[in-house]
Protein backbone atom coordinates (compact mmCIF):
# COMPACT_ATOMS: atom_id res chain seq x y z
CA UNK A 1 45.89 23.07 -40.83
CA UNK A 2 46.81 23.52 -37.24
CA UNK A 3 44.57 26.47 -37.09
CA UNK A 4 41.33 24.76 -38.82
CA UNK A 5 41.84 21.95 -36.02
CA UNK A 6 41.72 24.53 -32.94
CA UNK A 7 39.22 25.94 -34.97
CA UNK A 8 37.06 23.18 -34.88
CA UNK A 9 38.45 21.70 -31.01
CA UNK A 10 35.92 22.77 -28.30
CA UNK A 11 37.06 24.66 -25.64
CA UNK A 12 39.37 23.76 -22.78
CA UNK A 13 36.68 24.95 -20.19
CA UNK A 14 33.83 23.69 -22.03
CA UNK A 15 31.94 20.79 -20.20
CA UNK A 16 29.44 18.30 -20.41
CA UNK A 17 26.24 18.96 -18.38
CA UNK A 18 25.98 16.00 -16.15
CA UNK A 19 22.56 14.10 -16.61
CA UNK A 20 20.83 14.01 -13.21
CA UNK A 21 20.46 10.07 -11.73
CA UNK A 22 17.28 8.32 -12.25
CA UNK A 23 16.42 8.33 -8.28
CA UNK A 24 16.94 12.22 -8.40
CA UNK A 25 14.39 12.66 -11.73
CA UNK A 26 12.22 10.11 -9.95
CA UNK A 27 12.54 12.26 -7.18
CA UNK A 28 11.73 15.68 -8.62
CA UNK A 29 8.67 14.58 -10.62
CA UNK A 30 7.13 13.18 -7.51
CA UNK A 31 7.89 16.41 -5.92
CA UNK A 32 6.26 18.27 -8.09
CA UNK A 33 2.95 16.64 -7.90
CA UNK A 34 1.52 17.95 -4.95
CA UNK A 35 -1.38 15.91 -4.10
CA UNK A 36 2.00 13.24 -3.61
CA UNK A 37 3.56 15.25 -1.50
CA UNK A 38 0.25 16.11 0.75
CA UNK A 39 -0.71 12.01 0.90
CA UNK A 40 2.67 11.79 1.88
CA UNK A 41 2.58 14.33 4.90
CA UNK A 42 -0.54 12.91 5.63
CA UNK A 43 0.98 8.94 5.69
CA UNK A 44 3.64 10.23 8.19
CA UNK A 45 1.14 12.63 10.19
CA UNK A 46 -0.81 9.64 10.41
CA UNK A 47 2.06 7.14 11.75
CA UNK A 48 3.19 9.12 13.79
CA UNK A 49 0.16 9.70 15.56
CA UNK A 50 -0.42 5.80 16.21
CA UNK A 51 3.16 4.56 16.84
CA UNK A 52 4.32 7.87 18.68
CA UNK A 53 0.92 9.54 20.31
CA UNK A 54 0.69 6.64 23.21
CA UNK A 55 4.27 7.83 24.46
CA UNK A 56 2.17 11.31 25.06
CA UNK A 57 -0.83 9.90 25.48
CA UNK A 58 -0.66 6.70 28.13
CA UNK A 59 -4.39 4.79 28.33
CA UNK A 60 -5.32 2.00 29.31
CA UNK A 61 -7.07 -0.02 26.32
CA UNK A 62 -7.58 -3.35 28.45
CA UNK A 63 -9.75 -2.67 31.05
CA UNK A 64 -13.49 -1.71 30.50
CA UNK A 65 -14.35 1.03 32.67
CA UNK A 66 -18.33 1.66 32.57
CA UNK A 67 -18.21 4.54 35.11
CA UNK A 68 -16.68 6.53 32.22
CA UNK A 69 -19.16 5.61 29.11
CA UNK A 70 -19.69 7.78 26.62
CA UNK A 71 -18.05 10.64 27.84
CA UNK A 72 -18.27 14.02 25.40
CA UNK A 73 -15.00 14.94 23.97
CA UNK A 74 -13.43 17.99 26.08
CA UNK A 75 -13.97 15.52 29.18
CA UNK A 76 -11.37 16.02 31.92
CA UNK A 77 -8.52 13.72 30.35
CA UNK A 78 -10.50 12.10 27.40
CA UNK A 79 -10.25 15.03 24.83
CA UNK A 80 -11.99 13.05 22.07
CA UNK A 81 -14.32 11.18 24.89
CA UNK A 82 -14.91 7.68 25.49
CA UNK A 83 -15.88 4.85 23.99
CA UNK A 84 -19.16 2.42 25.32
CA UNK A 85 -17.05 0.47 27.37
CA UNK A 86 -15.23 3.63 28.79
CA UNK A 87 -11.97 3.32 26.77
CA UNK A 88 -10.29 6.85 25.95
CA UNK A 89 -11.36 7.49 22.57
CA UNK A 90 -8.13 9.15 21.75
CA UNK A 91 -5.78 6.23 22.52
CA UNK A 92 -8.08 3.85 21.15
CA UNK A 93 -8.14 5.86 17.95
CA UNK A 94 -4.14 5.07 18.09
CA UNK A 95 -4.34 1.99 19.02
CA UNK A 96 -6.66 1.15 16.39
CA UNK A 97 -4.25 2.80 13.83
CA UNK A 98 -1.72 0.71 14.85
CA UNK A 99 -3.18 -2.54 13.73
CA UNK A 100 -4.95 -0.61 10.70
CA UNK A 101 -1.67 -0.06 9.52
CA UNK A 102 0.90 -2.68 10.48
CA UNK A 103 -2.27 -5.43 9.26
CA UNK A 104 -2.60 -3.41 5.91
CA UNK A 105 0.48 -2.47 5.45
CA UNK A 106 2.22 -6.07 5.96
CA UNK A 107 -1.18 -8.07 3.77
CA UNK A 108 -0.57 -4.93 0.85
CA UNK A 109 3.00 -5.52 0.61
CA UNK A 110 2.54 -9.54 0.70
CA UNK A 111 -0.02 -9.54 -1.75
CA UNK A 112 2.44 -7.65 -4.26
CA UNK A 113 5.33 -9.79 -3.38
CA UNK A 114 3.17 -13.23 -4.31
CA UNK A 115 1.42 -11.50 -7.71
CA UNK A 116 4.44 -10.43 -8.79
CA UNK A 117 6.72 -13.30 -8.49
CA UNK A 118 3.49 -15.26 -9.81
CA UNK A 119 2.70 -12.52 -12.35
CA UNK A 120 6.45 -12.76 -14.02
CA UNK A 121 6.93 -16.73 -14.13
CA UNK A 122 3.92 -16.80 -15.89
CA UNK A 123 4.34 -14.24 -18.38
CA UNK A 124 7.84 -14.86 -19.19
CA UNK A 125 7.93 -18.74 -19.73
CA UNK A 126 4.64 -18.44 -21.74
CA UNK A 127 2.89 -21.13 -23.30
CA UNK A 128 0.79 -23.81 -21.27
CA UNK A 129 2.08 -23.04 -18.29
CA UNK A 130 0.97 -19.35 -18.96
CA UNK A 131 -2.59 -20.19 -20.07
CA UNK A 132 -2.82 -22.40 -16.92
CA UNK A 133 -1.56 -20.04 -13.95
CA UNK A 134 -3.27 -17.05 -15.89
CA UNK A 135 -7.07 -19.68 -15.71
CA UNK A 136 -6.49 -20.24 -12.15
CA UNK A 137 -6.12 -16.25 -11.99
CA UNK A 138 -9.26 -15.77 -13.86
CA UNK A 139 -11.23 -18.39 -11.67
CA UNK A 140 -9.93 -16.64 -8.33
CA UNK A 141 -11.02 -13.38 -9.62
CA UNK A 142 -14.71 -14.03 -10.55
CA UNK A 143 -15.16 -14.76 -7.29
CA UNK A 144 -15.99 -11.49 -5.23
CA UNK A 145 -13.49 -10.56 -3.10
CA UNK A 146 -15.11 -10.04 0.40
CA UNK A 147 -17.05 -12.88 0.03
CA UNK A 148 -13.51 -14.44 0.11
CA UNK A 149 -12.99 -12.80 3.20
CA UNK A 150 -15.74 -13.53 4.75
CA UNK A 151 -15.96 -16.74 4.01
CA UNK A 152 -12.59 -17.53 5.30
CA UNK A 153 -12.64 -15.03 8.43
CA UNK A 154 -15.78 -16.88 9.89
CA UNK A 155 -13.48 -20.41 9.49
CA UNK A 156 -10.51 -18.96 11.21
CA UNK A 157 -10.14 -17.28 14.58
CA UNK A 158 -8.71 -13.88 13.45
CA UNK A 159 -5.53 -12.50 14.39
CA UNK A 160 -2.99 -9.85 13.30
CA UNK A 161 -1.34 -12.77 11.14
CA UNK A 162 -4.20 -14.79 9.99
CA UNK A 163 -5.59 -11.64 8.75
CA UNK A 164 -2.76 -10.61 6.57
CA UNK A 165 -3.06 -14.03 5.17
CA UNK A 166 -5.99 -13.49 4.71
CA UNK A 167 -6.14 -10.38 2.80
CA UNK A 168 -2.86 -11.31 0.92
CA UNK A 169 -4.62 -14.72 -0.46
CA UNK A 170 -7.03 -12.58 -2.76
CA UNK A 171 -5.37 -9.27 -3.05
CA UNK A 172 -2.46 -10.90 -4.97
CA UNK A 173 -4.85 -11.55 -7.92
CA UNK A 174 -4.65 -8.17 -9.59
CA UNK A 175 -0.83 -7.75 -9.59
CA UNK A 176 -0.35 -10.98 -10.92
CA UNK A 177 -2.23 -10.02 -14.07
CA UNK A 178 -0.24 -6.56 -13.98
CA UNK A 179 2.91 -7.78 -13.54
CA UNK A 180 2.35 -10.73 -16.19
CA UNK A 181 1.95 -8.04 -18.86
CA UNK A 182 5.19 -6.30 -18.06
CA UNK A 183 7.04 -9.91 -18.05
CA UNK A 184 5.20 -10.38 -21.59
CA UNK A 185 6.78 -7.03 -22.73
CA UNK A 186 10.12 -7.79 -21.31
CA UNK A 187 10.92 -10.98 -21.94
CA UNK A 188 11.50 -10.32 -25.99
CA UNK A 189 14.41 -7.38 -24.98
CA UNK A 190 17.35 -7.99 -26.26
CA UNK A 191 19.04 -8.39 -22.68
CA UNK A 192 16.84 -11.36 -22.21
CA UNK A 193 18.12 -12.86 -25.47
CA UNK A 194 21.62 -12.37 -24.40
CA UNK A 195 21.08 -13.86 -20.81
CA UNK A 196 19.48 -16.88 -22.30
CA UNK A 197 22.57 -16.97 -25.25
CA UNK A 198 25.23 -17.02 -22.18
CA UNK A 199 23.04 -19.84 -20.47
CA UNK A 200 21.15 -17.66 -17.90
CA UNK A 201 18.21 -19.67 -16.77
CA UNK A 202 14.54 -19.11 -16.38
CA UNK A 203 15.26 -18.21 -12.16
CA UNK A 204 17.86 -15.44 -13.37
CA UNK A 205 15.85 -14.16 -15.80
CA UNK A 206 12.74 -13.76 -13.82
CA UNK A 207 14.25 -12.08 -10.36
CA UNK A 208 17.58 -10.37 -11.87
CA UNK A 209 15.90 -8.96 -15.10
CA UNK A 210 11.73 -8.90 -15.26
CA UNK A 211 11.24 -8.03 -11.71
CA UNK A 212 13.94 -5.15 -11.40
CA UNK A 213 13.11 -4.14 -15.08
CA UNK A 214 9.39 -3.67 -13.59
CA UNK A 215 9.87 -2.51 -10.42
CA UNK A 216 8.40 1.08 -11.03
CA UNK A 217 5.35 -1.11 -11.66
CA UNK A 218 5.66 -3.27 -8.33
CA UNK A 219 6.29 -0.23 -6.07
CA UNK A 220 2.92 2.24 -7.45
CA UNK A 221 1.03 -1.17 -7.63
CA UNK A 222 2.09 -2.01 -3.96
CA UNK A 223 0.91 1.49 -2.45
CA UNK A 224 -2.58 0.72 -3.90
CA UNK A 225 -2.49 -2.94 -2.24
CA UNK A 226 -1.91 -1.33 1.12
CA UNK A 227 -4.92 1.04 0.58
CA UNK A 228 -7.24 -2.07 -0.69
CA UNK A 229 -5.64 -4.04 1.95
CA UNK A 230 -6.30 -1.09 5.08
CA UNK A 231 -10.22 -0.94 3.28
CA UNK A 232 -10.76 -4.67 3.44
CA UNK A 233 -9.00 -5.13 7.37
CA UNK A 234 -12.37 -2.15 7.88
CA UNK A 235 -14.59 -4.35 5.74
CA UNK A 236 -14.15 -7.27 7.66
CA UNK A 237 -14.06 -5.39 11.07
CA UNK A 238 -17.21 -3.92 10.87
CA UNK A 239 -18.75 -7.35 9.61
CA UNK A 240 -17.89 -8.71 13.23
CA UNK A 241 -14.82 -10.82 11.89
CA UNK A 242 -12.06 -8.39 13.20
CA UNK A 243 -9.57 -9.15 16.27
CA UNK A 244 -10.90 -10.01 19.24
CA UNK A 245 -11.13 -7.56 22.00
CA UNK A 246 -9.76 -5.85 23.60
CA UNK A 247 -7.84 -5.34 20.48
CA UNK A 248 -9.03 -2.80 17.82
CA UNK A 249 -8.76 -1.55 14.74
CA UNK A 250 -10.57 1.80 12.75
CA UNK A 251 -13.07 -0.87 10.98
CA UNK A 252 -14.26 -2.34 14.51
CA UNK A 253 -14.61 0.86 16.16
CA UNK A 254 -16.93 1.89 13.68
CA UNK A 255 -18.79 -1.33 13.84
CA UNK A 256 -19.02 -0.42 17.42
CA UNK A 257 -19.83 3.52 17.48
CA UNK A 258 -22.86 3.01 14.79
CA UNK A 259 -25.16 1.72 17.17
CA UNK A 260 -25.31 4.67 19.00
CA UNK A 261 -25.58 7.21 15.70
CA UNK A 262 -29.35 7.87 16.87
CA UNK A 263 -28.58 8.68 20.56
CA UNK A 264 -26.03 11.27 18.84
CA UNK A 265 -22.55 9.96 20.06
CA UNK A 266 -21.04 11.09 17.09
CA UNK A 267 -17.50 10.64 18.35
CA UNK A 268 -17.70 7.26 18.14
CA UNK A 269 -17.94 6.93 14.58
CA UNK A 270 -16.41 10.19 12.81
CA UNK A 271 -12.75 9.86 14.17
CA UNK A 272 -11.94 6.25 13.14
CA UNK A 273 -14.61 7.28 9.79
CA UNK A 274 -11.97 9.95 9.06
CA UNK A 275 -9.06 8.35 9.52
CA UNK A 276 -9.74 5.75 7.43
CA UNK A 277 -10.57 7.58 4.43
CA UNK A 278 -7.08 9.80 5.25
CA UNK A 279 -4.97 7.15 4.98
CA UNK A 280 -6.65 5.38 1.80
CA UNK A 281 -6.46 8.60 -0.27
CA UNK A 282 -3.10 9.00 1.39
CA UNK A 283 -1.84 5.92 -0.04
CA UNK A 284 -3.81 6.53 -3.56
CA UNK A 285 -2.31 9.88 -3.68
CA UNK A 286 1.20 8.39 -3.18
CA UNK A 287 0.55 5.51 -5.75
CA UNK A 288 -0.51 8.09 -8.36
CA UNK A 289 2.49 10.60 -7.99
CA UNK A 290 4.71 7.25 -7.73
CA UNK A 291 3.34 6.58 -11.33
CA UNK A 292 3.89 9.54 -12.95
CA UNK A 293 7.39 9.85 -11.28
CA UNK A 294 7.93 6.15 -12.91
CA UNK A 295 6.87 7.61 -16.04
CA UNK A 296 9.91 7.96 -18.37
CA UNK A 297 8.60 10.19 -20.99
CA UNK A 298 7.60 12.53 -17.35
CA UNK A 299 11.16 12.37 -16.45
CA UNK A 300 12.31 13.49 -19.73
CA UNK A 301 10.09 16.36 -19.56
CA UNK A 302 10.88 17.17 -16.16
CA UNK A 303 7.97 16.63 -14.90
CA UNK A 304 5.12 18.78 -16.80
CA UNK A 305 2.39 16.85 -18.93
């Protein structure tokens, strides 16, 4: 009998192979997608260059100086040339990044904070108050968005602030409608039961249990707000309704470079053109490797569809 049980025992040195953390299988199906991984280079490339470049590249994006219009890039200290008024097309390009991406960035992550908070009271309390907040959704969105944006830009003087509130008042449409389905999902789990059975309320259940539970949804959902969000703050700019100068952003400075297309002053137009459509497909290149990464049944397979 002894011998049948250390027959049947496992081994001393036999040992269970540890099952790698969520944040590390998150981690290496993102890392496998390489479009991710080349959006993400490209994101930091890109910040780096606006928040960083002006401590290598000092201009002076105050004063107009007409003496040095439209200078060719390769001009003695203006590598990418100058702008109509004679700014340094290089550090405007920078400084135009700079409120590109703090406006988007700050309006993108707003907008997903308001939807979602919105998106999971409705869908997990239900009922009326569902239908109700889920009409006013409906009504908001068949409304086109830049009219939105114009409409209110021409009302308001525009700033770095009022146009994140801007942006943020009709980009948080869509992830309210995303994140209501996950609360819809969520809120029959058997967790939820047994919060409400120990006399959680509806506060508890919505920011300690739907939102975390959902939060691979929130974060791919929010990289795609800052992309919308960066595409409307060019939208608006190169209607006219962008920060007054002598700030800038990419959208104004192609609103600004396309009247001289025909004289062929192509550096006014191509750098901030290229930039912006860098950091969108950044962003969507991010959201989509963030979504597979979020993916459980990619995690299980580590990674391969």
């Amino acid at each position: 009998m002894t011998a049948t049980a250390a027959g049947t025992a496992p081994a001393a040195d036999e040992t269970a192979v540890p099952t790698p953390s969520l944040a590390r299988r998150t981690l290496a199906v993102f890392t496998r997608d390489k479009l991710a991984l080349a959006g993400a280079v490209v994101l930091v490339a890109l910040s780096a260059f606006c928040f960083l470049g002006p401590l290598f590249h000092s201009t002076d994006q105050v004063h107009t100086d007409l003496g040095q219009a439209n200078l060719a890039p390769g001009s003695p200290g203006h590598p990418l040339g100058t702008t109509d008024l004679g700014y340094d097309m290089l550090g405007r390009l920078m400084t135009g990044g700079r409120t590109s991406l703090e406006v988007g960035l700050a309006a993108g992550l707003l907008a997903t904070f308001i939807g979602t908070v919105y998106g999971s009271v409705a869908g997990y309390f239900g009922g009326w108050l569902d239908a109700a907040m889920m009409r006013i959704t409906d009504a908001a969105l068949a409304i086109p968005a830049l009219f939105l944006l114009v409409v209110v830009a021409a009302i308001v003087t525009p700033s770095k602030l009022v146009l994140i509130l801007i942006i943020a008042s009709v980009a948080w449409l869509s992830p309210a409608r995303l994140i209501r389905g996950e609360a819809l999902a969520l809120r029959s789990r058997d967790y939820i039961h047994a919060m409400r059975l120990m006399g959680g309320g509806g506060t508890r259940a919505v920011f300690r249990h739907i939102v975390p539970n959902a939060i691979g949804t929130v974060v791919v959902n929010a990289t795609f707000q800052i992309a919308d969000a960066i595409l409307y703050v060019a939208y608006l700019s190169f209607l006219g309704l962008s920060i007054p100068p002598p700030a800038a952003d990419w959208g104004s400075m192609l609103s600004a470079g396309i009247t001289y297309t025909q004289v062929g002053y192509w550096w006014l137009i191509f750098p901030p053109g290229i930039a912006i459509v860098l950091v969108v497909a950044a962003f969507n290149f991010i959201g989509d490797g963030l979504r597979d990464a979020f993916d459980v049944r990619l995690q299980k397979s580590g990674g391969n569809r």
